[in-house]
N, C-alpha and C. Protein backbone atom coordinates (compact mmCIF):
# COMPACT_ATOMS: atom_id res chain seq x y z
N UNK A 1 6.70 1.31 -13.53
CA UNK A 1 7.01 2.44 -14.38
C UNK A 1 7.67 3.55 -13.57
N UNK A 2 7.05 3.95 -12.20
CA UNK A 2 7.68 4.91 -11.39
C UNK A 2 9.13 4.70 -11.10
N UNK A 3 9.06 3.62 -10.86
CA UNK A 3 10.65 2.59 -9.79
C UNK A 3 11.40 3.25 -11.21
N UNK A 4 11.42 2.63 -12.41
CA UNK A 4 12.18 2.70 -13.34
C UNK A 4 12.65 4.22 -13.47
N UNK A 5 11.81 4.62 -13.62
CA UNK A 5 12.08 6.84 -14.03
C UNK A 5 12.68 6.80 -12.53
N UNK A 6 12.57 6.77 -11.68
CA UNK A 6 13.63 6.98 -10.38
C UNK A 6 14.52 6.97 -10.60
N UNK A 7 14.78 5.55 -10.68
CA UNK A 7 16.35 4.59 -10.86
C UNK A 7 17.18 5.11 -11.80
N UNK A 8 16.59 5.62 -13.36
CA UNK A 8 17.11 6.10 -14.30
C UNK A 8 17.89 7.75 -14.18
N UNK A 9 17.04 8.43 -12.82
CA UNK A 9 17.59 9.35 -12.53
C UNK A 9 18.46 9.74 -11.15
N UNK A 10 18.88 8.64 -10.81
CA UNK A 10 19.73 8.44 -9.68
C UNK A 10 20.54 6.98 -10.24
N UNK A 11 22.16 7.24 -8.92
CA UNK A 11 22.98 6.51 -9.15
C UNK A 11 22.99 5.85 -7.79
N UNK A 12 22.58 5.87 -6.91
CA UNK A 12 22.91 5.09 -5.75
C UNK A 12 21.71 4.77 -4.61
N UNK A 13 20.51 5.13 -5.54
CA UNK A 13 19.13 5.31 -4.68
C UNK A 13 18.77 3.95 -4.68
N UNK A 14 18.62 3.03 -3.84
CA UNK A 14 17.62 2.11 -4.00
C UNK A 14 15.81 2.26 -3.91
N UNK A 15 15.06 1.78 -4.87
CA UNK A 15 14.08 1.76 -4.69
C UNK A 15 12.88 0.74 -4.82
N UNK A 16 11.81 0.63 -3.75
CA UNK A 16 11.52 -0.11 -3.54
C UNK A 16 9.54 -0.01 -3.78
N UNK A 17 8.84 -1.25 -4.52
CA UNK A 17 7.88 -0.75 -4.57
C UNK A 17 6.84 -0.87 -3.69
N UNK A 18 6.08 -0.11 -3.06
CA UNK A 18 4.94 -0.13 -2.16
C UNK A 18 3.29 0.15 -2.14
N UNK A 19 2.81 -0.92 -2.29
CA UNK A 19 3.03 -2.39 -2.85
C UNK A 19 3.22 -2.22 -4.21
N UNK A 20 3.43 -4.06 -4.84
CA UNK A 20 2.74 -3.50 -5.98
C UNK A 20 1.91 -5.25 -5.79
N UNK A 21 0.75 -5.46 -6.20
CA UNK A 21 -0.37 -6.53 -6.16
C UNK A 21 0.27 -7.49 -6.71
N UNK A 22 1.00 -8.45 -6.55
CA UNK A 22 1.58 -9.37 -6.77
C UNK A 22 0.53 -10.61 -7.27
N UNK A 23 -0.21 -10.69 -6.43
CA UNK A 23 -1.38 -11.85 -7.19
C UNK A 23 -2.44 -11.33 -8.79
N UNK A 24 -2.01 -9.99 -8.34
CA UNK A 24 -3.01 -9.73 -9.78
C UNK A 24 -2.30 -9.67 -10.99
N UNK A 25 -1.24 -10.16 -11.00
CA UNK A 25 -0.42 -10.29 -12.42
C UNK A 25 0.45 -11.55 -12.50
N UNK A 26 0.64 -11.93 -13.68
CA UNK A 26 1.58 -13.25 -14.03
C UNK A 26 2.99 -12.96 -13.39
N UNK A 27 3.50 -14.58 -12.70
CA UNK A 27 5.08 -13.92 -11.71
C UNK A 27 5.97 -13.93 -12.93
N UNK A 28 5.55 -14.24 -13.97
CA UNK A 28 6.61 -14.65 -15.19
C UNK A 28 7.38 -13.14 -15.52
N UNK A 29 5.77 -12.55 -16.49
CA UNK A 29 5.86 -11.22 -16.73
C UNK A 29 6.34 -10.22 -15.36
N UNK A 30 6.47 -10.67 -14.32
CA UNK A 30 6.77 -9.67 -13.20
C UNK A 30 8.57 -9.56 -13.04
N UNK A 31 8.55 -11.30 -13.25
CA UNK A 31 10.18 -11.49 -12.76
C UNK A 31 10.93 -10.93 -14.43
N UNK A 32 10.57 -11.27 -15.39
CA UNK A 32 11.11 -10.43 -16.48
C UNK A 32 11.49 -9.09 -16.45
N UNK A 33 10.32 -8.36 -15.74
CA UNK A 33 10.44 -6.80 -15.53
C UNK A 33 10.93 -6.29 -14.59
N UNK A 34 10.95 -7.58 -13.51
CA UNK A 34 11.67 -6.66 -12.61
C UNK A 34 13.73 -6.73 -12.92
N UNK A 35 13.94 -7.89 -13.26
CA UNK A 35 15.63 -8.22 -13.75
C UNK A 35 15.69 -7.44 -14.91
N UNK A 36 14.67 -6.56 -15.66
CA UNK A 36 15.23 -5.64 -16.60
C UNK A 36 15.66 -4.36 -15.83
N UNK A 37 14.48 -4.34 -15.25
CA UNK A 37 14.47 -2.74 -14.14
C UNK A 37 15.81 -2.71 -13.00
N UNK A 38 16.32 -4.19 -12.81
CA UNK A 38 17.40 -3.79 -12.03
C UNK A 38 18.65 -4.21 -12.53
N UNK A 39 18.61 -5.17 -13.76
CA UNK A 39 19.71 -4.61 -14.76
C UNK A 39 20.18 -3.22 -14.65
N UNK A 40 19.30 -2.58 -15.34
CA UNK A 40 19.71 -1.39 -15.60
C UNK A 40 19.68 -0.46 -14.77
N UNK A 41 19.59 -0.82 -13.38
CA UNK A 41 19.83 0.01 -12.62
C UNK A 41 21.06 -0.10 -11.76
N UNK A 42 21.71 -1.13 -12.22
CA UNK A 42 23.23 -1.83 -11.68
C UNK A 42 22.18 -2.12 -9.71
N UNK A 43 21.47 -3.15 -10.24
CA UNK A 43 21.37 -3.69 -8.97
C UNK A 43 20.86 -3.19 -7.79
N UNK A 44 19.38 -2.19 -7.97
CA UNK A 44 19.04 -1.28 -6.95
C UNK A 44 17.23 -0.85 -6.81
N UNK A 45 16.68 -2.37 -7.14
CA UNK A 45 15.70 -2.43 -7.09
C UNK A 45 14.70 -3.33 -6.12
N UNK A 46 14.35 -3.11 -5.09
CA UNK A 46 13.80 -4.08 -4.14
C UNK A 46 11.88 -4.06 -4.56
N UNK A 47 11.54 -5.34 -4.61
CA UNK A 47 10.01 -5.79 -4.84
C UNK A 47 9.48 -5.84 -3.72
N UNK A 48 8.82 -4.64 -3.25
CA UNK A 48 7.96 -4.61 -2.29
C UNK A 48 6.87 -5.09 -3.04
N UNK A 49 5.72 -6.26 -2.02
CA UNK A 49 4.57 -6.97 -2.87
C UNK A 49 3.26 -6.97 -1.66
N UNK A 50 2.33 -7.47 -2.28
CA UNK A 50 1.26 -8.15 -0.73
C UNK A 50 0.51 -8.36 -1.76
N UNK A 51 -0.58 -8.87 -0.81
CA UNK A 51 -1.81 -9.30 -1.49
C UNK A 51 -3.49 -8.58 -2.09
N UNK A 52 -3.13 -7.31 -1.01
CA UNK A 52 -4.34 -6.64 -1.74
C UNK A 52 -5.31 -6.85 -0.80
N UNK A 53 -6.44 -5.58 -0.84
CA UNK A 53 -7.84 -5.41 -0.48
C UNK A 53 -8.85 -5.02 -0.64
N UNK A 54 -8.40 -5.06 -2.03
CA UNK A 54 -9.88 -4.07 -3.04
C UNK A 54 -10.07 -5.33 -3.63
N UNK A 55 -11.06 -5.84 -3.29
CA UNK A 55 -12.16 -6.59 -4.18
C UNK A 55 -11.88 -6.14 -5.77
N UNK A 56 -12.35 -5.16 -6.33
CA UNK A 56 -12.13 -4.88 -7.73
C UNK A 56 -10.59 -5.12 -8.31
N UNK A 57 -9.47 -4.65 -7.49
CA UNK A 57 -8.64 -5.04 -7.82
C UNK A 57 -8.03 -6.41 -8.64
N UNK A 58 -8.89 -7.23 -8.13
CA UNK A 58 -8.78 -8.60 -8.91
C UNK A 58 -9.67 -9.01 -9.64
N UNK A 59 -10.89 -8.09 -9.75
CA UNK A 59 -12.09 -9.35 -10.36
C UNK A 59 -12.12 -8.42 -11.58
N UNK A 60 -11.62 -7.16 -11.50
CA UNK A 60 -11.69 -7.21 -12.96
C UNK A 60 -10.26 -6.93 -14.00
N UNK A 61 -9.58 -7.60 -13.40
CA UNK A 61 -8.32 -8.81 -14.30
C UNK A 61 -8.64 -10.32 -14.44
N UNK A 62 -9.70 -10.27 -13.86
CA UNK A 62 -9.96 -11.82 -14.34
C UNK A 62 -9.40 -12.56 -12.92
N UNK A 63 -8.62 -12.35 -11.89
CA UNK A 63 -8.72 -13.39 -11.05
C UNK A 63 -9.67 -13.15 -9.69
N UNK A 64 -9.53 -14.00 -9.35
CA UNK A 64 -9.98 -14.29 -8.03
C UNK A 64 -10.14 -13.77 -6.66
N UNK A 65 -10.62 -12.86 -5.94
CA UNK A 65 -10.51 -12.16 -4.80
C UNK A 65 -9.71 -13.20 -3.93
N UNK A 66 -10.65 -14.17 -3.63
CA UNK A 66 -10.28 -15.52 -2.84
C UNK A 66 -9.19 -15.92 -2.78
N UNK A 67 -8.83 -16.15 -3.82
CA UNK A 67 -7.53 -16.91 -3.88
C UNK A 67 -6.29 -16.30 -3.75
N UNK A 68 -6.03 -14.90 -3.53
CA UNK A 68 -4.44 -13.93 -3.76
C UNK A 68 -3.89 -14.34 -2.87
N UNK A 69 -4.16 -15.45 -1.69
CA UNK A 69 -2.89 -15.40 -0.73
C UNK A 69 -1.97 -16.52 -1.25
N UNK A 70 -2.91 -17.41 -1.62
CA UNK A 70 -2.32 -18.85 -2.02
C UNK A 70 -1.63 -18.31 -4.06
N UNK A 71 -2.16 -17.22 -4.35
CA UNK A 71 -1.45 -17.17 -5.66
C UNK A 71 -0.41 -16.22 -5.29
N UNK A 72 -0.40 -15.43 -4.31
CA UNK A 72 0.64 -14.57 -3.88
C UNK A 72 1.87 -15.33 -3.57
N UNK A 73 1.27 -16.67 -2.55
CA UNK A 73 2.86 -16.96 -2.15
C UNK A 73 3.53 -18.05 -3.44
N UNK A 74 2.45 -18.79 -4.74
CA UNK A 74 2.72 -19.00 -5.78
C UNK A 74 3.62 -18.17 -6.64
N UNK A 75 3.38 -16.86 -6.45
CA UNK A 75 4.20 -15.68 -7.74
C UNK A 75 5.29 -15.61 -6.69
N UNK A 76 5.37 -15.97 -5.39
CA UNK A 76 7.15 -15.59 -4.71
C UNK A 76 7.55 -16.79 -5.48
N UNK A 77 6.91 -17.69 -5.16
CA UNK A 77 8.13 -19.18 -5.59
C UNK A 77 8.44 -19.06 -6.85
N UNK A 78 7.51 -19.19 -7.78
CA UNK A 78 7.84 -18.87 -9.40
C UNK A 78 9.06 -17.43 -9.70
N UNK A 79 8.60 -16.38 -9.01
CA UNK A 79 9.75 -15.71 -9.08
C UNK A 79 11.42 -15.82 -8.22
N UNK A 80 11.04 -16.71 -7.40
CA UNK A 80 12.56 -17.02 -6.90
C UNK A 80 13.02 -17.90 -7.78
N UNK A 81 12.35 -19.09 -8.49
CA UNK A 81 13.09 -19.73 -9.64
C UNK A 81 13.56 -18.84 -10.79
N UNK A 82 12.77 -18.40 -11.25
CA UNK A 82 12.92 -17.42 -12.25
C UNK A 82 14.48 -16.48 -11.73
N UNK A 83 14.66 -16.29 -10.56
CA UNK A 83 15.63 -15.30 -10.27
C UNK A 83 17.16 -15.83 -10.23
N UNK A 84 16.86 -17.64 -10.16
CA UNK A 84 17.80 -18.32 -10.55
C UNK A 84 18.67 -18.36 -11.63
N UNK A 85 17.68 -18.10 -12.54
CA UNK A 85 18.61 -18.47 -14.11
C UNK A 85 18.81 -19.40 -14.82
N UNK A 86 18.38 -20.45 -13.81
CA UNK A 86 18.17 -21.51 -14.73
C UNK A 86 16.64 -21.89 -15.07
N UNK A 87 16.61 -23.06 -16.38
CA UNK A 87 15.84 -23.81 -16.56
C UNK A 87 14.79 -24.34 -15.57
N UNK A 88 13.40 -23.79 -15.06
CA UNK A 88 12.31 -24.12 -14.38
C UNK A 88 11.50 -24.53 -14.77
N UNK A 89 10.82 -25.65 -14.09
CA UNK A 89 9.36 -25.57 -14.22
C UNK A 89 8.44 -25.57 -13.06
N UNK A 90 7.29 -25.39 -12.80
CA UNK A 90 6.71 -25.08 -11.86
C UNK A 90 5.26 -25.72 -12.17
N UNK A 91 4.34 -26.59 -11.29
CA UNK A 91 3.12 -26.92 -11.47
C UNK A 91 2.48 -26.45 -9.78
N UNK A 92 1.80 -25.46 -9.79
CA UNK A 92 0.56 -24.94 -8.66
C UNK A 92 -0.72 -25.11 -8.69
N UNK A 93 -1.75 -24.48 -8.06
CA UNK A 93 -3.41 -24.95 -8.10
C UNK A 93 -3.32 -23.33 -9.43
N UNK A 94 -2.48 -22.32 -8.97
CA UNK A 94 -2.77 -21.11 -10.22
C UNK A 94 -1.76 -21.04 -11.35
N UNK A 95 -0.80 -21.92 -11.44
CA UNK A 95 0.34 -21.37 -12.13
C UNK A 95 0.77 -22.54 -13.05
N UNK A 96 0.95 -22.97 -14.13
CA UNK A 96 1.88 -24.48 -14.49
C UNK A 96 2.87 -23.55 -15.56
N UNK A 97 4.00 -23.89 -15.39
CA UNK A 97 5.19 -23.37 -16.00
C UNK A 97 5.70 -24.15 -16.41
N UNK A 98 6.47 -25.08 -17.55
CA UNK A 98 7.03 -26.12 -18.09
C UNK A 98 8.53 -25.58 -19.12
N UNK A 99 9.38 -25.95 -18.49
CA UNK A 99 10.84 -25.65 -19.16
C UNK A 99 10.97 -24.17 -20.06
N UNK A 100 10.88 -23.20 -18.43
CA UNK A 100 11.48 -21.80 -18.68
C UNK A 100 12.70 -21.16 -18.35
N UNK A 101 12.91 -20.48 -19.07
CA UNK A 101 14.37 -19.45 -18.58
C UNK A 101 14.49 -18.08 -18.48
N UNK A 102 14.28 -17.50 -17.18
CA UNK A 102 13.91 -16.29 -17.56
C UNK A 102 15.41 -15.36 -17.99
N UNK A 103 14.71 -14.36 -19.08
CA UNK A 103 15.85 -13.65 -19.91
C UNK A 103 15.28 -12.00 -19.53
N UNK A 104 15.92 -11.21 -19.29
CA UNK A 104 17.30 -11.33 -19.00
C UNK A 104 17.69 -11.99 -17.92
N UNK A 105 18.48 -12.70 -17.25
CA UNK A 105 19.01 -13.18 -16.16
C UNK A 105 19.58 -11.84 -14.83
N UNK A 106 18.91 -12.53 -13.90
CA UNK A 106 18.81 -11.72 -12.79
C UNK A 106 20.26 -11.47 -12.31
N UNK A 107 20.78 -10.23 -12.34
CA UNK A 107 22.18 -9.58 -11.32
C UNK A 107 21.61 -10.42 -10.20
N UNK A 108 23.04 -10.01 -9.40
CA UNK A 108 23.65 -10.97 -7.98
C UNK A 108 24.32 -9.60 -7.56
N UNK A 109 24.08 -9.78 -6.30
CA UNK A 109 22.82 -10.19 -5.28
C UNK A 109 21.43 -10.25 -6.15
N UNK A 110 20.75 -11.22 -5.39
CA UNK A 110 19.24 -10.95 -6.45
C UNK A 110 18.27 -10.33 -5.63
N UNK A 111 17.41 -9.52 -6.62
CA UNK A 111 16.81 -8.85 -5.82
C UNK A 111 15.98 -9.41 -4.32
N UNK A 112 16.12 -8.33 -4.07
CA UNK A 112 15.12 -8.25 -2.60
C UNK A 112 13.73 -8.68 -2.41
N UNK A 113 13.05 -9.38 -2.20
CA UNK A 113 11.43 -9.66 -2.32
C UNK A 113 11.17 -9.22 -0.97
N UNK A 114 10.67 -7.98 -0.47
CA UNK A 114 9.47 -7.78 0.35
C UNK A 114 8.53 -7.85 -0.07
N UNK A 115 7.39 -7.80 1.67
CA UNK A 115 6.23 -8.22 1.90
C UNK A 115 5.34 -7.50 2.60
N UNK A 116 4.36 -6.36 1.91
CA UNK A 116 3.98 -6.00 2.68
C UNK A 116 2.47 -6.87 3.58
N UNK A 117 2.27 -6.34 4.98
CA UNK A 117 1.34 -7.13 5.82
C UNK A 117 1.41 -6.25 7.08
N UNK A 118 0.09 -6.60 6.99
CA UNK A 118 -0.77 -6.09 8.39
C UNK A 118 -1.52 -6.75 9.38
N UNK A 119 -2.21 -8.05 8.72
CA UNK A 119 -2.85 -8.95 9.36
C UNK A 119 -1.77 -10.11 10.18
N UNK A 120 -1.76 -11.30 10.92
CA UNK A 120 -1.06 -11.63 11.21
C UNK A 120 -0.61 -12.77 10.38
N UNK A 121 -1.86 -13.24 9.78
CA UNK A 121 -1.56 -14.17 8.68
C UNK A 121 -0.37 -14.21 7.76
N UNK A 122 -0.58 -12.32 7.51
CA UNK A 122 -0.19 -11.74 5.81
C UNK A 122 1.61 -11.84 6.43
N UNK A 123 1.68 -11.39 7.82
CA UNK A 123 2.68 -11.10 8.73
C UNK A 123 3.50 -12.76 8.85
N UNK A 124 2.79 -13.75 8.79
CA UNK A 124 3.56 -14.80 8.97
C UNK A 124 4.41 -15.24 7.84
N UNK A 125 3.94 -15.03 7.02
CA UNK A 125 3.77 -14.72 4.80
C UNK A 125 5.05 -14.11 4.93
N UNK A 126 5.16 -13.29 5.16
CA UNK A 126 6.18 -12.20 5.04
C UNK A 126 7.46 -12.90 5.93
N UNK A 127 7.65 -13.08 7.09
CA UNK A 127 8.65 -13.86 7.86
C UNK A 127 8.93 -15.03 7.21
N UNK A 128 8.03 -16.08 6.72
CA UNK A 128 8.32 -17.82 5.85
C UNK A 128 9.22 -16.77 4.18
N UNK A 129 8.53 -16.34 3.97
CA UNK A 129 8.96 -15.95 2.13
C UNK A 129 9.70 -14.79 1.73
N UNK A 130 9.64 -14.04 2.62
CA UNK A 130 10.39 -12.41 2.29
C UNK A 130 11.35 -12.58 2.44
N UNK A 131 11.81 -11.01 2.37
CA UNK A 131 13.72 -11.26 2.71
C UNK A 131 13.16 -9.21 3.28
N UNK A 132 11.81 -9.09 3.72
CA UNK A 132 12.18 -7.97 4.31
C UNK A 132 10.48 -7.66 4.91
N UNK A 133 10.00 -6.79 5.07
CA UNK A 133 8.26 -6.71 5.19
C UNK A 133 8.14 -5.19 5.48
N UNK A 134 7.11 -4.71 4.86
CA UNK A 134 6.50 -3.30 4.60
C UNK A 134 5.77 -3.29 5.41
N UNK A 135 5.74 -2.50 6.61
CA UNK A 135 4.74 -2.39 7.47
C UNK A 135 3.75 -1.04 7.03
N UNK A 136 2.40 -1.25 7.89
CA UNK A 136 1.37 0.12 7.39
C UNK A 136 1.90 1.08 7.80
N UNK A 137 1.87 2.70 7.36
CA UNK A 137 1.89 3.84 7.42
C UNK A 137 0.74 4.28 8.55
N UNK A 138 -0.08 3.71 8.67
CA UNK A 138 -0.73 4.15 9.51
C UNK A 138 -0.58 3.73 11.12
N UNK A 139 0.22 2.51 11.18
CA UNK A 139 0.50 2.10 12.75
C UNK A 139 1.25 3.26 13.36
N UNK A 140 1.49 2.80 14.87
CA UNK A 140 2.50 3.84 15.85
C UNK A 140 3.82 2.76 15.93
N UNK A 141 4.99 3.53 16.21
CA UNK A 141 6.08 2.96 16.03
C UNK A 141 5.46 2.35 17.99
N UNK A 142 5.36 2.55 18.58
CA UNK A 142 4.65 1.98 20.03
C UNK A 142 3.56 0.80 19.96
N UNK A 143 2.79 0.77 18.57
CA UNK A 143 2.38 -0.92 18.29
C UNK A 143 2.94 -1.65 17.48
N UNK A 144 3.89 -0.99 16.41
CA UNK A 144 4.80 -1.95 16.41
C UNK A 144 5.18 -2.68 17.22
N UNK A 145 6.16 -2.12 18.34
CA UNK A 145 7.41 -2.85 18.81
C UNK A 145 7.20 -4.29 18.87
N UNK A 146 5.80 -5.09 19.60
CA UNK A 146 5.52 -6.17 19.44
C UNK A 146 5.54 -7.11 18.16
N UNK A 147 4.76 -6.49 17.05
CA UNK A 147 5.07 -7.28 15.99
C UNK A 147 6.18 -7.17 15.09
N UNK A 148 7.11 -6.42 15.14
CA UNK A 148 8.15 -6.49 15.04
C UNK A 148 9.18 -7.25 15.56
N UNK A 149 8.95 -7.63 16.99
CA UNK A 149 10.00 -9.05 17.24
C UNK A 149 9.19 -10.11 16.80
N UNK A 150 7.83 -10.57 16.75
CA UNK A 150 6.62 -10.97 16.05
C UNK A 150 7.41 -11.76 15.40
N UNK A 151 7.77 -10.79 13.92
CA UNK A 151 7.86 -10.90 12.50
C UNK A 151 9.78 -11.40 12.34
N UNK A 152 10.46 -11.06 13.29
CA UNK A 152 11.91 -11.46 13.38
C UNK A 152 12.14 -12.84 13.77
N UNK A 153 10.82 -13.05 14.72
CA UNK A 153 11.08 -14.39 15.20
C UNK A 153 10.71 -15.32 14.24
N UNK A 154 9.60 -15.18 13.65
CA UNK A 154 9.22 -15.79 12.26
C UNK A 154 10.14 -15.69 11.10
N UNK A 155 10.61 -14.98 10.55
CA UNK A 155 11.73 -14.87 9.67
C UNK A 155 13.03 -15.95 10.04
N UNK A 156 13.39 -15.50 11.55
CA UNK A 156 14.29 -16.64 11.84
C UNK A 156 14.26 -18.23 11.99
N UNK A 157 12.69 -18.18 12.12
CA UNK A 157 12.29 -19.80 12.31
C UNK A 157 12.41 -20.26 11.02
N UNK A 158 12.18 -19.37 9.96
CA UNK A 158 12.55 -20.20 8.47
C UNK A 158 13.82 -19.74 7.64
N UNK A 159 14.20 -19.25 8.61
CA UNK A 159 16.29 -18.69 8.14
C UNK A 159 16.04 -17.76 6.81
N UNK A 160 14.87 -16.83 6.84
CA UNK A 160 14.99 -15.77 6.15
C UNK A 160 15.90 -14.58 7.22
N UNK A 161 15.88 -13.03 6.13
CA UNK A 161 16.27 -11.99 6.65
C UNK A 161 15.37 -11.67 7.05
N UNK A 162 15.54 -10.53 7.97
CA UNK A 162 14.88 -9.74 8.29
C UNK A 162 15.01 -8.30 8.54
């Protein structure tokens, strides 16, 4: 809702969300909203995502604490088909999708999927599937520097951006 009132009031801002809980919502309903939100923004919307660390956050939507990493990197894949345009289906341990099309159809370039991560796990997540990664606000740009070539070298081992 924020991203959108931004976008609507700027012409050349990209904006990006930080985070938003990617496992605690359907990738269907996500990838719908997000190719509306950057429709209409002529192409200037990047999906910052992660997995979350509030316990409540998930258990009372009904899913799973446990499970957000493995449904997290489920809602990237479902939403990179979805960002295709064509005809998908998808069968996961959280997700079964059977002959969809998501409407509206995603502008080109398609959006951006970041990742945010802190752990090294969440950090490897982000290098295999992203096309960018949200680091914490609370680190020093001096502990970065390490996981930052970290996270480049990983990105490059699976011919993402970085």
């Amino acid at each position: 809702t924020m991203a959108s009132a931004l976008l609507a009031r700027t012409s050349r801002l990209k904006v990006c969300t930080n985070i938003m809980l990617l496992p605690s919502r359907h990738p269907v309903e996500i990838v719908e909203e997000c190719n509306t939100i950057n429709e209409m923004s002529n192409n200037r919307f990047i999906l910052g995502s992660g997995i979350g660390y509030k316990r409540d956050e998930f258990e009372t939507t009904g899913w799973d604490f446990k499970s957000r990493a493995r449904r997290m990197e489920e809602c990237l894949e479902i939403i990179r088909l979805g960002l295709g345009g064509d005809r998908f289906s998808y069968h996961g341990d959280h997700f079964t999708i059977d002959d969809l099309k998501i409407v509206p159809r995603a502008p080109e370039p398609h959006m951006p999927l970041w990742i945010g991560a802190v752990s090294e796990p969440a950090m490897k997540r982000a290098g295999r599937l992203g096309d960018g990664w949200l680091i914490s606000f609370a680190e020093h740009l001096v502990e970065l520097k390490d996981k930052i070539a970290q996270y480049k070298a990983i990105a490059a081992e699976h011919g993402r951006p970085s």
